[in-house]
Protein backbone atom coordinates (compact mmCIF):
# COMPACT_ATOMS: atom_id res chain seq x y z
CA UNK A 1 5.81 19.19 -12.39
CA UNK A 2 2.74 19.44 -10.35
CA UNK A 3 2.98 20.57 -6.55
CA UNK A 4 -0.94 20.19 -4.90
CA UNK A 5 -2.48 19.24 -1.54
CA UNK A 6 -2.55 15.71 -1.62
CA UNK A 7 -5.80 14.33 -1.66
CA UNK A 8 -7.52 10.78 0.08
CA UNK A 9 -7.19 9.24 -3.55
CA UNK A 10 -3.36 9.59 -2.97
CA UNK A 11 -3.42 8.34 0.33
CA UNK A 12 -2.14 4.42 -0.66
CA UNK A 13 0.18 5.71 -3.40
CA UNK A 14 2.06 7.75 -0.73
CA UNK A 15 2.01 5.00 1.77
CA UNK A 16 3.18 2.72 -1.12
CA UNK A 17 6.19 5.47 -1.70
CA UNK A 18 6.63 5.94 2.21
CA UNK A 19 7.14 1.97 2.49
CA UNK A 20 9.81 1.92 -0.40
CA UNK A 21 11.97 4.47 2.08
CA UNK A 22 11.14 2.48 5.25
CA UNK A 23 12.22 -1.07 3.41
CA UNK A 24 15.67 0.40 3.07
CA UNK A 25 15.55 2.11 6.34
CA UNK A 26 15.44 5.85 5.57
CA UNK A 27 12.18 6.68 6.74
CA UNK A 28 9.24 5.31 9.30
CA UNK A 29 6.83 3.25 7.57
CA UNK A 30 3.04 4.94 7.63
CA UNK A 31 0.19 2.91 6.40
CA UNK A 32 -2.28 4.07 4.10
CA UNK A 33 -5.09 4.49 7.24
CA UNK A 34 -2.71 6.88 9.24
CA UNK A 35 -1.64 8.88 5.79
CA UNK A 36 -5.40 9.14 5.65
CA UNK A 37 -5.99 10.72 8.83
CA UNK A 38 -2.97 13.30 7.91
CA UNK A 39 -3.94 13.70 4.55
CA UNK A 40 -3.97 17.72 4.99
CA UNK A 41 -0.93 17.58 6.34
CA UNK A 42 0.85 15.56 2.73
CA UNK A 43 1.81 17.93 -0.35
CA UNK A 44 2.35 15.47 -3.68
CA UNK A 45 4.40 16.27 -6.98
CA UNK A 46 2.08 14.45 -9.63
CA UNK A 47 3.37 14.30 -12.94
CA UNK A 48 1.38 12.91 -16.25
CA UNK A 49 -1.22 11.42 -13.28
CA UNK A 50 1.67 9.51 -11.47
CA UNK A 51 2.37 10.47 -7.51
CA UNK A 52 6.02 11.04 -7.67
CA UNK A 53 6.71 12.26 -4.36
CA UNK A 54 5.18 13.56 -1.12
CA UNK A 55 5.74 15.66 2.26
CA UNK A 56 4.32 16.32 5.10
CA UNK A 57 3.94 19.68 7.30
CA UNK A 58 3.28 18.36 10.81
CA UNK A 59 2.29 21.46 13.52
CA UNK A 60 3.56 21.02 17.04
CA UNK A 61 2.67 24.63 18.17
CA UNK A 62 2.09 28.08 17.44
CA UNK A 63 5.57 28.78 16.04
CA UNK A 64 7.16 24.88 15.13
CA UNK A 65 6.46 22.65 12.50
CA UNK A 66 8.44 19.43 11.24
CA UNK A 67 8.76 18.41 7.25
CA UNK A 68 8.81 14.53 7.66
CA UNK A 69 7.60 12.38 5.17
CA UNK A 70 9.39 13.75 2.30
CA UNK A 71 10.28 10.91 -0.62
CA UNK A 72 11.02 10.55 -4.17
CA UNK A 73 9.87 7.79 -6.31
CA UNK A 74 13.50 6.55 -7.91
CA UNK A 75 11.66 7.69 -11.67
CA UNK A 76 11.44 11.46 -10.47
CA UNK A 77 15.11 11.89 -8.69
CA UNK A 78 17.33 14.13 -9.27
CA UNK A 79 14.42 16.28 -11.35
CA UNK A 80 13.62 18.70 -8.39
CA UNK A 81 10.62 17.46 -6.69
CA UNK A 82 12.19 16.72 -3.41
CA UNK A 83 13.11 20.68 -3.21
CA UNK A 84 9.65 21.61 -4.61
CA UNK A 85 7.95 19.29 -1.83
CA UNK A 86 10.00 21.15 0.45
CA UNK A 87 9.45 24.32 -0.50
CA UNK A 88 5.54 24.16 -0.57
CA UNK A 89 5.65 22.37 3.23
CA UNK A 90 7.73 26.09 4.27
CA UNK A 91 5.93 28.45 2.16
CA UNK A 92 2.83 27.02 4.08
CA UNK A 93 4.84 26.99 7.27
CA UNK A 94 5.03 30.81 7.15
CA UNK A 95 1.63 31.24 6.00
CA UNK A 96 0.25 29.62 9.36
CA UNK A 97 3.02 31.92 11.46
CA UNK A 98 5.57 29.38 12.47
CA UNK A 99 8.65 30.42 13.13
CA UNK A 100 11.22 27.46 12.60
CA UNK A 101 10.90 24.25 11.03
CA UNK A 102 12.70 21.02 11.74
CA UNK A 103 13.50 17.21 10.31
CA UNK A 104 14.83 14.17 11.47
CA UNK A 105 16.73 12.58 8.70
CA UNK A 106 19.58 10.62 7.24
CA UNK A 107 20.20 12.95 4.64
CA UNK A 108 21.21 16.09 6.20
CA UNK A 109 23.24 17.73 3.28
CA UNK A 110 19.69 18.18 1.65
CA UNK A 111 18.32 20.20 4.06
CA UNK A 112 21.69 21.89 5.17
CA UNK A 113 21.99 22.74 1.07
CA UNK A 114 18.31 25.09 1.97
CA UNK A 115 18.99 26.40 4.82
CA UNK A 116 18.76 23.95 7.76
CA UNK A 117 21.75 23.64 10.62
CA UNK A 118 21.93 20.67 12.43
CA UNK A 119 20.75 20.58 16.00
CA UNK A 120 20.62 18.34 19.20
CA UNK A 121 17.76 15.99 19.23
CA UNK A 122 17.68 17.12 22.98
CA UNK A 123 16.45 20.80 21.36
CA UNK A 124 13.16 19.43 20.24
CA UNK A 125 11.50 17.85 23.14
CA UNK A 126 8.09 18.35 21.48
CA UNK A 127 9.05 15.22 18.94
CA UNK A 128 11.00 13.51 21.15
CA UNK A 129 7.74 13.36 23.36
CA UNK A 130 5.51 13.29 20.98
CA UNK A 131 6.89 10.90 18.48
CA UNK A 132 10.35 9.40 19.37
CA UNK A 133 9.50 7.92 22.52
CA UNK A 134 6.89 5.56 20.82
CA UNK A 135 9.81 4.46 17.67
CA UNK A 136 11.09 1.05 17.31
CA UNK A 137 13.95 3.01 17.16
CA UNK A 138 14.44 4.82 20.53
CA UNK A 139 16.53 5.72 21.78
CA UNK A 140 18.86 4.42 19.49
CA UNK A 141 18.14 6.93 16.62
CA UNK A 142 20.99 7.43 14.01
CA UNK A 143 19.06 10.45 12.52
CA UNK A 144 20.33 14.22 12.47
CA UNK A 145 18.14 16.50 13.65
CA UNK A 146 18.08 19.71 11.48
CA UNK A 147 16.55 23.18 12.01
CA UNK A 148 15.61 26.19 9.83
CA UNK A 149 14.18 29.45 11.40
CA UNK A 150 11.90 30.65 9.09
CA UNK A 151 10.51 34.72 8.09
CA UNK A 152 7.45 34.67 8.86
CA UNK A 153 4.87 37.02 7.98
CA UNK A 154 2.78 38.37 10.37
């Protein structure tokens, strides 16, 4: 298993993965331009040159980030990668400072299984401004929001 920066070659395979997610209404669809413009924000597992899975580290401010973006192609489940995604977004997390990180999902027992606690939407205005307020899905969300304070280092 191979964990790396994503690069703009993997741009279209990750919007390819993203739309897989968002066709059975798990995740926002993202098309390849806007994973483009990201692209330092996406983390890939690659395995035998095939783009398994990706994640994103978004940065709201000094001391929150969100891990969105995170999928599994159905050939690498169960093997790890979703965890190992995760892991890189928060070991870089604490390497920029932040103090807590947070998701929006429909899986919560994945995060709540590392460390997460489900929180109020209502506690993260900076998405809900940012992000929600702009979704097809607002503000009729069905997602959990989730939050892990993180040990930074200084």
């Amino acid at each position: 298993m191979d964990i790396r920066q994503a690069l703009p070659s993997d741009a279209q395979g990750i919007s390819e993965l993203l739309r897989e997610y968002a066709r059975k209404a798990m995740l926002l669809p993202r098309g390849a331009e806007e994973i483009m413009e990201n692209i330092r924000d996406f983390v890939v597992a690659v395995e035998g040159g095939r783009l398994l899975g990706s994640c994103a580290l978004k940065i709201y401010d000094d001391t929150l980030g969100e891990i969105r973006s995170l999928a599994v192609a159905e050939t690498g489940k169960g093997r790890g990668y979703g965890k190992a995604l995760m892991a890189k977004c928060e070991e870089d997390a604490v390497r920029f400072g932040l103090q807590s990180l947070f998701a929006l999902t429909y899986i919560p027992d994945f995060f709540t299984h590392s460390g997460y606690r489900e929180v109020d939407k209502e506690s993260l205005p900076q998405k809900i401004w940012r992000d929600c307020c702009t979704c097809i899905n607002f503000p009729n969300c069905t997602e959990v929001a989730v939050l892990k304070r993180l040990h930074s280092s200084p």
